[in-house]
PDB file of N, CA and C in Angstrom:
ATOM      1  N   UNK A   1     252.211 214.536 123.889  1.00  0.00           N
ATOM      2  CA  UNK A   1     253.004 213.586 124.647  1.00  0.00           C
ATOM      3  C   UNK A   1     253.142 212.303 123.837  1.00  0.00           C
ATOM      4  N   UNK A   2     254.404 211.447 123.689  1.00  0.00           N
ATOM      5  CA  UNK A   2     254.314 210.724 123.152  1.00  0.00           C
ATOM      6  C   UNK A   2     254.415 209.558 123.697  1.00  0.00           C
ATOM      7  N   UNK A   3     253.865 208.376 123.235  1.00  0.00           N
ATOM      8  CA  UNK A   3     253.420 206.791 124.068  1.00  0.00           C
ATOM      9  C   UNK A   3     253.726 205.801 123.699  1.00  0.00           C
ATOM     10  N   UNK A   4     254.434 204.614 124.492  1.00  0.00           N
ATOM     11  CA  UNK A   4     255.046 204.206 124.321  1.00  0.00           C
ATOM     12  C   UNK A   4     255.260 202.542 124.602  1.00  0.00           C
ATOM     13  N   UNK A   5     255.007 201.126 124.575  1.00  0.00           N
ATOM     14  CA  UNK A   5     254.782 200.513 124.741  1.00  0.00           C
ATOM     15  C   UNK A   5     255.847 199.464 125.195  1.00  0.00           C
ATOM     16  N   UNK A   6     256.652 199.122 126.373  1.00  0.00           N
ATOM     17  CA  UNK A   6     257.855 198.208 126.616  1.00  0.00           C
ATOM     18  C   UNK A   6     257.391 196.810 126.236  1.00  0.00           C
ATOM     19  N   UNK A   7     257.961 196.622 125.555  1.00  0.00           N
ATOM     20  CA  UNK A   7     258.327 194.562 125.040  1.00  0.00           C
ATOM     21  C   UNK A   7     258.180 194.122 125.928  1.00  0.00           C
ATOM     22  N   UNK A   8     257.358 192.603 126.178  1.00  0.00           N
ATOM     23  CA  UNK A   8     258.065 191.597 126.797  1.00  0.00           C
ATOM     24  C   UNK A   8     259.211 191.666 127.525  1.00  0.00           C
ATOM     25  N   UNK A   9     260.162 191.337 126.378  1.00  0.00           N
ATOM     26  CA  UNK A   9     261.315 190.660 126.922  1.00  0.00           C
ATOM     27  C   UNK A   9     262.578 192.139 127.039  1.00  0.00           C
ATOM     28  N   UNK A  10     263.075 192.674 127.824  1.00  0.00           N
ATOM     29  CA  UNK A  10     263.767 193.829 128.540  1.00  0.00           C
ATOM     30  C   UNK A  10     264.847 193.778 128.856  1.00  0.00           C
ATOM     31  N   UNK A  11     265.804 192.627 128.387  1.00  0.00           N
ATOM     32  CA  UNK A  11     266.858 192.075 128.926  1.00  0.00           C
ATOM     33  C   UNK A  11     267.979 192.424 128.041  1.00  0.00           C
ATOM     34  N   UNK A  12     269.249 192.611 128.716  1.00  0.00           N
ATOM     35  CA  UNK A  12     270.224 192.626 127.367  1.00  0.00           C
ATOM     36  C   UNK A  12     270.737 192.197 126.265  1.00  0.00           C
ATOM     37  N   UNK A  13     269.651 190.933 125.840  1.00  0.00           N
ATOM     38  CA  UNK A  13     270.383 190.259 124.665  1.00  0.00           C
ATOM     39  C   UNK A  13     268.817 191.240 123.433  1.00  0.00           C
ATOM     40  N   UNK A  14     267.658 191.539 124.387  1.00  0.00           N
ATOM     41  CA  UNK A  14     267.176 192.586 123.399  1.00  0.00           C
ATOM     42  C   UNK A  14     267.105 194.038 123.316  1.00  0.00           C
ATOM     43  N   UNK A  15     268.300 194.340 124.276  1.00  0.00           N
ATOM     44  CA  UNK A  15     268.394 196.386 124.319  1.00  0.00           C
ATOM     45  C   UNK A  15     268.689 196.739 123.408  1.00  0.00           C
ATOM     46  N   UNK A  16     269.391 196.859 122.543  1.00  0.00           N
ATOM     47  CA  UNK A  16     269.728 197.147 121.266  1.00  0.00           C
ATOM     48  C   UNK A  16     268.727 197.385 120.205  1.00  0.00           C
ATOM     49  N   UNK A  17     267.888 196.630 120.338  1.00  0.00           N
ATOM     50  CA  UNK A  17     266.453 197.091 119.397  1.00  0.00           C
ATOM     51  C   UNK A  17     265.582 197.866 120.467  1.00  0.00           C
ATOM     52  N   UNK A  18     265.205 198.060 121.679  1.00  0.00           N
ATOM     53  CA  UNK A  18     264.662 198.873 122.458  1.00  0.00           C
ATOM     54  C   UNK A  18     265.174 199.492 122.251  1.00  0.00           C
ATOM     55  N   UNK A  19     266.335 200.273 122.828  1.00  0.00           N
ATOM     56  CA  UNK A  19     267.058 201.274 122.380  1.00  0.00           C
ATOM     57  C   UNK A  19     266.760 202.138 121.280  1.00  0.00           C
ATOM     58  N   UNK A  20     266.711 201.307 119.705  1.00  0.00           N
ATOM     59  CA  UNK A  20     266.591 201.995 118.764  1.00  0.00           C
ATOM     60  C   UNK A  20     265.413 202.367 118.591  1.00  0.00           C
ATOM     61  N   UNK A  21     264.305 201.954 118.963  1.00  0.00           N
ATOM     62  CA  UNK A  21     262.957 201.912 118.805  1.00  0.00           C
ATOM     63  C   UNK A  21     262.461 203.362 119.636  1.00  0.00           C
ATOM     64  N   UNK A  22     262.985 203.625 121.194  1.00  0.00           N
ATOM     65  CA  UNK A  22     263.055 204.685 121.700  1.00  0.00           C
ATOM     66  C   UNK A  22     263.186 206.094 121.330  1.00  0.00           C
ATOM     67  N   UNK A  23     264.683 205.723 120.364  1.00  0.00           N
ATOM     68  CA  UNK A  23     265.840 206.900 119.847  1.00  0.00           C
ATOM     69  C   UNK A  23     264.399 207.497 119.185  1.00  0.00           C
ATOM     70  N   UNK A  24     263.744 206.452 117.891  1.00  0.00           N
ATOM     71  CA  UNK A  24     262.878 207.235 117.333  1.00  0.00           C
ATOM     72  C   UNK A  24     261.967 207.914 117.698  1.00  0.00           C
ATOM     73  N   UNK A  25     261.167 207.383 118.911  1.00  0.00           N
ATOM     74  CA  UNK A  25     259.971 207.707 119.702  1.00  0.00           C
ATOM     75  C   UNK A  25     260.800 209.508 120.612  1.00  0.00           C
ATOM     76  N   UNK A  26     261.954 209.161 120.945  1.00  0.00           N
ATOM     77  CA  UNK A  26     262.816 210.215 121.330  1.00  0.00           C
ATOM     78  C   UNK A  26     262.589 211.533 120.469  1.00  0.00           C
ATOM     79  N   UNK A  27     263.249 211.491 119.397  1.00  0.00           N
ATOM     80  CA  UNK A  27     262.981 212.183 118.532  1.00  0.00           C
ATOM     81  C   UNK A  27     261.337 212.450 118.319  1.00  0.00           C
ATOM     82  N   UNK A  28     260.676 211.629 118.264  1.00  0.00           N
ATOM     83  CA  UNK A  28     259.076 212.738 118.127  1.00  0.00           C
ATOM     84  C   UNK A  28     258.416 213.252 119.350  1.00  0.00           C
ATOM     85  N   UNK A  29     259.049 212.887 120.381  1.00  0.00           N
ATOM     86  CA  UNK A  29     259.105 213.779 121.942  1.00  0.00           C
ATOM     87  C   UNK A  29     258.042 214.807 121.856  1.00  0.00           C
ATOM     88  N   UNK A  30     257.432 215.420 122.422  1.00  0.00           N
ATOM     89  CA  UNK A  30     256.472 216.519 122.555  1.00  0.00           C
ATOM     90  C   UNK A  30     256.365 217.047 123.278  1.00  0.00           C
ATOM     91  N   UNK A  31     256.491 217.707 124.861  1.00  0.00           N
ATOM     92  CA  UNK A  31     258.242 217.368 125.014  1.00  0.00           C
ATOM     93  C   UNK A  31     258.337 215.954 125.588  1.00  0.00           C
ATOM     94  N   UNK A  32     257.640 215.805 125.946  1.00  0.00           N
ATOM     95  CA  UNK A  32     257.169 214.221 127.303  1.00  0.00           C
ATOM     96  C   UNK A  32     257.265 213.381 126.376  1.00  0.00           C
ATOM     97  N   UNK A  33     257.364 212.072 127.740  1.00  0.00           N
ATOM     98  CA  UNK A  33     256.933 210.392 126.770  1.00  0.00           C
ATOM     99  C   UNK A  33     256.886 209.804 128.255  1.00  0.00           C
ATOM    100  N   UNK A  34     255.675 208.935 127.521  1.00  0.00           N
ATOM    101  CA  UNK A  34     255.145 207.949 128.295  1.00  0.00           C
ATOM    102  C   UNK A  34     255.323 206.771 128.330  1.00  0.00           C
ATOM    103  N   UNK A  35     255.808 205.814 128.935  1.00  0.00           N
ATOM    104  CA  UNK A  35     255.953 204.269 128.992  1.00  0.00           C
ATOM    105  C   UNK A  35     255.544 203.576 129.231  1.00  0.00           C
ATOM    106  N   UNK A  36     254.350 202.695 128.852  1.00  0.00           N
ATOM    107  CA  UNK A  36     253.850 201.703 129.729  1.00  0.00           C
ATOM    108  C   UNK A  36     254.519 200.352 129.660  1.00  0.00           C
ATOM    109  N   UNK A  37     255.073 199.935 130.839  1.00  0.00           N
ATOM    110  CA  UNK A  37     255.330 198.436 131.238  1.00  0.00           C
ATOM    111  C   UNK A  37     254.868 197.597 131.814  1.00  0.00           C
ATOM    112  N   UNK A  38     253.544 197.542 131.821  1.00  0.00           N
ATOM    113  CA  UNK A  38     252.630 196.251 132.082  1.00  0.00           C
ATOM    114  C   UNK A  38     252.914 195.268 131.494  1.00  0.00           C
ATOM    115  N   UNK A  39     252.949 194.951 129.930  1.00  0.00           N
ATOM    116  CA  UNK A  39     254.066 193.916 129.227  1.00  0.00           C
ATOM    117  C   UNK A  39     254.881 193.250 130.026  1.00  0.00           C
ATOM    118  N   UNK A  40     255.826 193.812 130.241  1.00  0.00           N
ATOM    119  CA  UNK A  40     257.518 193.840 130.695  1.00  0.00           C
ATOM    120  C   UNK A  40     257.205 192.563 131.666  1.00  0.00           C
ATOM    121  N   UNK A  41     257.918 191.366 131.310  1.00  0.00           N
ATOM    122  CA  UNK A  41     257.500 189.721 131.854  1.00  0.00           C
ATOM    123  C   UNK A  41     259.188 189.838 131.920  1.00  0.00           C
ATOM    124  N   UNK A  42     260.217 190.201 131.199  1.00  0.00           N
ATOM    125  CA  UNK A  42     261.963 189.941 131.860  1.00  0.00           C
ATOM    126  C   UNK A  42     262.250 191.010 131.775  1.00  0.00           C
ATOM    127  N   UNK A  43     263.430 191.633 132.672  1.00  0.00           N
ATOM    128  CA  UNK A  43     263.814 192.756 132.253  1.00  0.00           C
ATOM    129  C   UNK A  43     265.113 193.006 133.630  1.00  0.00           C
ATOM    130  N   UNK A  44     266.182 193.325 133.129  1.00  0.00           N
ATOM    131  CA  UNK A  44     267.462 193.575 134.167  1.00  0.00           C
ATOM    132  C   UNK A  44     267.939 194.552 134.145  1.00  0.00           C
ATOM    133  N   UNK A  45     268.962 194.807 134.394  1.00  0.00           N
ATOM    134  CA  UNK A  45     269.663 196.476 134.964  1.00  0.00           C
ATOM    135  C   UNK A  45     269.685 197.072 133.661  1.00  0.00           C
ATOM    136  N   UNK A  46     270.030 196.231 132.307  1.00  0.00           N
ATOM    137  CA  UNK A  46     270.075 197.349 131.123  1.00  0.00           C
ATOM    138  C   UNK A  46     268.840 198.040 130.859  1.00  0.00           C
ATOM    139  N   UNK A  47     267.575 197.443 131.581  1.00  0.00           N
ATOM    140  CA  UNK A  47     266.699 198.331 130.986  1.00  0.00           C
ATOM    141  C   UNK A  47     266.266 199.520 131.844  1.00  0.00           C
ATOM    142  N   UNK A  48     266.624 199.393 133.335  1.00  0.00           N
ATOM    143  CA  UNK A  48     266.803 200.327 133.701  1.00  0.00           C
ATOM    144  C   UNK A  48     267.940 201.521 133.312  1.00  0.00           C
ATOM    145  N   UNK A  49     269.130 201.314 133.327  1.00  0.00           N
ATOM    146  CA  UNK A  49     269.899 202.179 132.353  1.00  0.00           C
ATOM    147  C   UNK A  49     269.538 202.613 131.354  1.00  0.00           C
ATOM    148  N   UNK A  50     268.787 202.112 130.422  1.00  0.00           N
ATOM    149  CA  UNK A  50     268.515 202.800 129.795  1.00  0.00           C
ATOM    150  C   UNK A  50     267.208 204.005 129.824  1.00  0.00           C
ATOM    151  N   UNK A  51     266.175 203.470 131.164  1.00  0.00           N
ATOM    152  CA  UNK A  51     265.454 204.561 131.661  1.00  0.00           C
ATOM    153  C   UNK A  51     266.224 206.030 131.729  1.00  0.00           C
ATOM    154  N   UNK A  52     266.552 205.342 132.642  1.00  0.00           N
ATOM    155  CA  UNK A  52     267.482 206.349 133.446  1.00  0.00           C
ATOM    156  C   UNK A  52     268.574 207.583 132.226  1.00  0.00           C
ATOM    157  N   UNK A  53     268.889 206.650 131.055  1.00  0.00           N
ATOM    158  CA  UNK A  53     269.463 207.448 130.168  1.00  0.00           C
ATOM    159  C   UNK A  53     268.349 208.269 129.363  1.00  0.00           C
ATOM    160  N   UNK A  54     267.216 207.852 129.250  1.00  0.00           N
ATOM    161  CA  UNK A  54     266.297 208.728 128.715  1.00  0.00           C
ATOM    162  C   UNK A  54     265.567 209.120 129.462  1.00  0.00           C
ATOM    163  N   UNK A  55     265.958 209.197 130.679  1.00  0.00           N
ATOM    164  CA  UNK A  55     265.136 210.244 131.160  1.00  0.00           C
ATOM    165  C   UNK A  55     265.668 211.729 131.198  1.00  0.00           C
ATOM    166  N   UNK A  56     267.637 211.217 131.647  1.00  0.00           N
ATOM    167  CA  UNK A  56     267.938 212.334 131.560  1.00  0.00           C
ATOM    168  C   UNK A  56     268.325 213.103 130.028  1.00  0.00           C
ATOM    169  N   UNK A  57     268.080 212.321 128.919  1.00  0.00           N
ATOM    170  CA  UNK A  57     267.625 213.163 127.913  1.00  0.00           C
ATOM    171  C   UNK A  57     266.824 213.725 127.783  1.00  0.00           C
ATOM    172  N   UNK A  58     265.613 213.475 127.902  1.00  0.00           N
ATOM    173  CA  UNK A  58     264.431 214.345 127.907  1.00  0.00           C
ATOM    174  C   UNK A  58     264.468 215.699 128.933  1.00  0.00           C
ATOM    175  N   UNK A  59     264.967 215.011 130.193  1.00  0.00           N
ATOM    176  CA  UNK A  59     265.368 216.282 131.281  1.00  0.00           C
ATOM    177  C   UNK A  59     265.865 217.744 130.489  1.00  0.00           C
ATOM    178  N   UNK A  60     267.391 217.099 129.339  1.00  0.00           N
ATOM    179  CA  UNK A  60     267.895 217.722 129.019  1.00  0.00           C
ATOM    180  C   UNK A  60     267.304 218.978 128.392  1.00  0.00           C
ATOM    181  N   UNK A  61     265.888 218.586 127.569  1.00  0.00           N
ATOM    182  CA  UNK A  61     265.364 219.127 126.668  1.00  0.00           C
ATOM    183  C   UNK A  61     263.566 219.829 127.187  1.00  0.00           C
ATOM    184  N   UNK A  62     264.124 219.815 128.492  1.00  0.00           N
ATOM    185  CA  UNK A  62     262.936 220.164 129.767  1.00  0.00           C
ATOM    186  C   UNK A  62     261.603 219.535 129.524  1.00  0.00           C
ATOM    187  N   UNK A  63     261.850 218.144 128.779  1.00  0.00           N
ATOM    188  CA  UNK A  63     261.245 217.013 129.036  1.00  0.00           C
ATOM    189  C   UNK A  63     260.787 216.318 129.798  1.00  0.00           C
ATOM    190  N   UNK A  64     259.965 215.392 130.240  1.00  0.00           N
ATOM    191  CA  UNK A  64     259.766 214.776 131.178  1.00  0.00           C
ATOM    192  C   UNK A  64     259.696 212.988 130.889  1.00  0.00           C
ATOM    193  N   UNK A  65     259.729 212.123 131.630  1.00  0.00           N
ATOM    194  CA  UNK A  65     259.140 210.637 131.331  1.00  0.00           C
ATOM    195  C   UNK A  65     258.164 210.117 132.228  1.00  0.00           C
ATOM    196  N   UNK A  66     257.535 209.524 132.020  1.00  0.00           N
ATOM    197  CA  UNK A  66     256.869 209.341 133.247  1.00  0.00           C
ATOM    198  C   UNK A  66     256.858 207.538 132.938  1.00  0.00           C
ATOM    199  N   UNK A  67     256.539 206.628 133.570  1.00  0.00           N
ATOM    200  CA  UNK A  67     256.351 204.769 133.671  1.00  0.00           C
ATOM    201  C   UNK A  67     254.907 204.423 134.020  1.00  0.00           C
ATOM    202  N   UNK A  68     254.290 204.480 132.997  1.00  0.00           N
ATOM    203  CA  UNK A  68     252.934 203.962 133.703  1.00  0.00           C
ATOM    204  C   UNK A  68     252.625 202.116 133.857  1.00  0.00           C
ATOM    205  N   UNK A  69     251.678 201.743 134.530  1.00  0.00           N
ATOM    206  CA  UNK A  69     251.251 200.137 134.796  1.00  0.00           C
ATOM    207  C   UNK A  69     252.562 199.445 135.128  1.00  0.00           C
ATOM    208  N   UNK A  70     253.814 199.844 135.696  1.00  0.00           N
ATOM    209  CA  UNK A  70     255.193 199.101 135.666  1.00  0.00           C
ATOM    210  C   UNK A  70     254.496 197.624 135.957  1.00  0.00           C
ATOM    211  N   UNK A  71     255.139 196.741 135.553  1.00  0.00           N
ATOM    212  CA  UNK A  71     254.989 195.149 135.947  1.00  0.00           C
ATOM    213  C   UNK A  71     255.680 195.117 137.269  1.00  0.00           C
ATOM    214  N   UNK A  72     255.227 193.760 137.999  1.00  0.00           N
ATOM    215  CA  UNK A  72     256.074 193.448 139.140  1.00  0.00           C
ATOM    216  C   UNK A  72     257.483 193.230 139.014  1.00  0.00           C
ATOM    217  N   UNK A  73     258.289 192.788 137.780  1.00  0.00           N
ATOM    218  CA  UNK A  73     259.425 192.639 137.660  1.00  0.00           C
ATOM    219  C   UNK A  73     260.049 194.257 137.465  1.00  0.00           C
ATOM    220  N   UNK A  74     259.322 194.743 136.540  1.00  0.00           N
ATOM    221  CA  UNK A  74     259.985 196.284 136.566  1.00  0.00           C
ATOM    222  C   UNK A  74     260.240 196.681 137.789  1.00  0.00           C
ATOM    223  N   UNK A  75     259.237 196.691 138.724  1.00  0.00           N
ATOM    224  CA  UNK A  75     259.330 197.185 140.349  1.00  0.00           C
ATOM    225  C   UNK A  75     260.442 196.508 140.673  1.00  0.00           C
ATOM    226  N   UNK A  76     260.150 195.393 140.982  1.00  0.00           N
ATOM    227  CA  UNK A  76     260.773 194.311 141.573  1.00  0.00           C
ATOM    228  C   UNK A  76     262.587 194.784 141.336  1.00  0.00           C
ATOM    229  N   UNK A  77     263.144 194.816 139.904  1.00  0.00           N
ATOM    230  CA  UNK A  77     264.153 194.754 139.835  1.00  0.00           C
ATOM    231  C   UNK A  77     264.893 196.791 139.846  1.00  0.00           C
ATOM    232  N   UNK A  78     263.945 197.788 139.897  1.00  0.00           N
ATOM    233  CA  UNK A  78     263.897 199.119 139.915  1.00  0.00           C
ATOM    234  C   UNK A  78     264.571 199.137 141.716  1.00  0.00           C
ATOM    235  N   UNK A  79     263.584 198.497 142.500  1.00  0.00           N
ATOM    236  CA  UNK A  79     263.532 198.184 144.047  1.00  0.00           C
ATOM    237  C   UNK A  79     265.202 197.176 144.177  1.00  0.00           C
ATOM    238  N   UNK A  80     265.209 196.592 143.716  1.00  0.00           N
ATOM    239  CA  UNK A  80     266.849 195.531 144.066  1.00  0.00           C
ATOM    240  C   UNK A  80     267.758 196.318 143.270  1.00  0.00           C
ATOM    241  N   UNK A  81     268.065 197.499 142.338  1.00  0.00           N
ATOM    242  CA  UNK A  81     269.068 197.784 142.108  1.00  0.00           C
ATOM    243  C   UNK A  81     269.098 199.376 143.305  1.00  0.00           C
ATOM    244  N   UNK A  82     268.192 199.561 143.810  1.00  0.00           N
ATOM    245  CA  UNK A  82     268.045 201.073 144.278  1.00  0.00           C
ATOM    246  C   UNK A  82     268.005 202.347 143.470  1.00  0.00           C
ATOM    247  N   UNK A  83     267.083 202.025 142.126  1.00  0.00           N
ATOM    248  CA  UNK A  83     266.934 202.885 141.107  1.00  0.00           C
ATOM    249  C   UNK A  83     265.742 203.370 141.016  1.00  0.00           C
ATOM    250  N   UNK A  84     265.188 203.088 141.996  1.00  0.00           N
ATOM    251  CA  UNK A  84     263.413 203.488 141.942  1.00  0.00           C
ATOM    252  C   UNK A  84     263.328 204.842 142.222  1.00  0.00           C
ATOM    253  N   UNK A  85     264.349 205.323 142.778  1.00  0.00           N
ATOM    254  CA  UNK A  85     263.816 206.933 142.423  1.00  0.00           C
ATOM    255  C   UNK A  85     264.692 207.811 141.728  1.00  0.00           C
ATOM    256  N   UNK A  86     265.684 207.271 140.918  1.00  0.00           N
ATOM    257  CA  UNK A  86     266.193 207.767 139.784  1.00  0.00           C
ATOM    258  C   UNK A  86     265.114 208.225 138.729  1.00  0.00           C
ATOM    259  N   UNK A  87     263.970 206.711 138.808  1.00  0.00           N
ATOM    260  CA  UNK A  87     262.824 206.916 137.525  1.00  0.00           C
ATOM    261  C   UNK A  87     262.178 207.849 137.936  1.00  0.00           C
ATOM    262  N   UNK A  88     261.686 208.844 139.386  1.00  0.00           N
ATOM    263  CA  UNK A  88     260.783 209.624 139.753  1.00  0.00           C
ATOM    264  C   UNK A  88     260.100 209.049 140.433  1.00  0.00           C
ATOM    265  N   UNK A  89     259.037 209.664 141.419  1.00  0.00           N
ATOM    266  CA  UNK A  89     258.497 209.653 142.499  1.00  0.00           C
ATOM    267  C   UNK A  89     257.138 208.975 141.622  1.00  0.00           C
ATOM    268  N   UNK A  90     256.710 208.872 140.468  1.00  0.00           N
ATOM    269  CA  UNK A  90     255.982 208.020 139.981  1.00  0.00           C
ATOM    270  C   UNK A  90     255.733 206.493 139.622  1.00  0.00           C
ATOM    271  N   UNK A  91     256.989 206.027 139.390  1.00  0.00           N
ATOM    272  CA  UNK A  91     257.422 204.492 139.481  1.00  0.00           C
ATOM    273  C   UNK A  91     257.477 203.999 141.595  1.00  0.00           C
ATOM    274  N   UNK A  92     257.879 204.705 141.929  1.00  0.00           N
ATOM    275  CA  UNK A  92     258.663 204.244 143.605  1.00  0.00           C
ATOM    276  C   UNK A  92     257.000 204.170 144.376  1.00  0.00           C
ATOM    277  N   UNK A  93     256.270 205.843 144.049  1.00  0.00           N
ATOM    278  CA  UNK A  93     254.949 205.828 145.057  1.00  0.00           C
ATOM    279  C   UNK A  93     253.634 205.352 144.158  1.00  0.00           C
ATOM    280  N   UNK A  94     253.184 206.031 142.809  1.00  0.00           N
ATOM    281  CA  UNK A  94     252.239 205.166 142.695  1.00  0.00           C
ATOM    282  C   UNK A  94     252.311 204.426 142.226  1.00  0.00           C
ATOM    283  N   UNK A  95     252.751 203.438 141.443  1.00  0.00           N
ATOM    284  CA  UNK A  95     252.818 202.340 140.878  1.00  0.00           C
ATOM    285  C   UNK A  95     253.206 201.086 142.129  1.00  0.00           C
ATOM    286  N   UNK A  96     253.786 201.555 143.410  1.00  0.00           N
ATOM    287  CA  UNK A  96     253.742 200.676 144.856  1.00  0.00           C
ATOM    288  C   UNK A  96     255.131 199.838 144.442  1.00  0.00           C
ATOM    289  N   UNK A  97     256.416 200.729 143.978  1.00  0.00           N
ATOM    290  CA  UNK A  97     257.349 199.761 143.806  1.00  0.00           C
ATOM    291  C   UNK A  97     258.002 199.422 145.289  1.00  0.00           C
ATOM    292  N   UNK A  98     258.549 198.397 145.997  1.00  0.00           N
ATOM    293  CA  UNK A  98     258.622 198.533 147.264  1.00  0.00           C
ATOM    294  C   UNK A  98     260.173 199.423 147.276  1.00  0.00           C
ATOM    295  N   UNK A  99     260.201 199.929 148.330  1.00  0.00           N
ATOM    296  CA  UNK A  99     261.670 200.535 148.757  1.00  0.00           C
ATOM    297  C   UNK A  99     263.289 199.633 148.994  1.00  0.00           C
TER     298      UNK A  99
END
């Protein structure tokens, strides 16, 4: 499984290097990957999109993702777009993102 560490800062003026940083971690896939966002202090809808886009890559490749330690803002903003269970029943129930 491979592991994975979210930045700080999660916002769209830095997706573009998340992104690329992923692609690679993507590529050494096993099949899974793990995310931890305890870090994650800003972060807005692009970084959920881009969950959400790698997750369903990995899906593709009968992969999985899973979000471990999400920060309160990860929740926080997962919960205000209504994307918390796009990420799986692991971000929404244990990690306590609210509904």
């Amino acid at each position: 499984m491979t592991q994975f560490s979210l930045p700080a800062d999660c916002t769209v003026g830095r997706i573009r290097e998340l992104k690329a940083a992923l692609a690679v971690e993507f590529a050494a896939a096993t099949p899974s990957m793990t995310l931890t966002a305890s870090a994650v202090e800003r972060c807005d809808a692009t970084l959920l999109q881009l969950l959400v886009a790698l997750q369903r890559a990995l899906a593709g490749t009968s992969g999985t993702l899973s979000i471990e330690h999400a920060s309160t803002i990860v929740r926080e903003t997962a919960a205000a777009l209504g994307m918390a269970d796009l990420l799986g029943p692991r971000l929404e129930h244990v990690q306590g993102a609210r509904p």
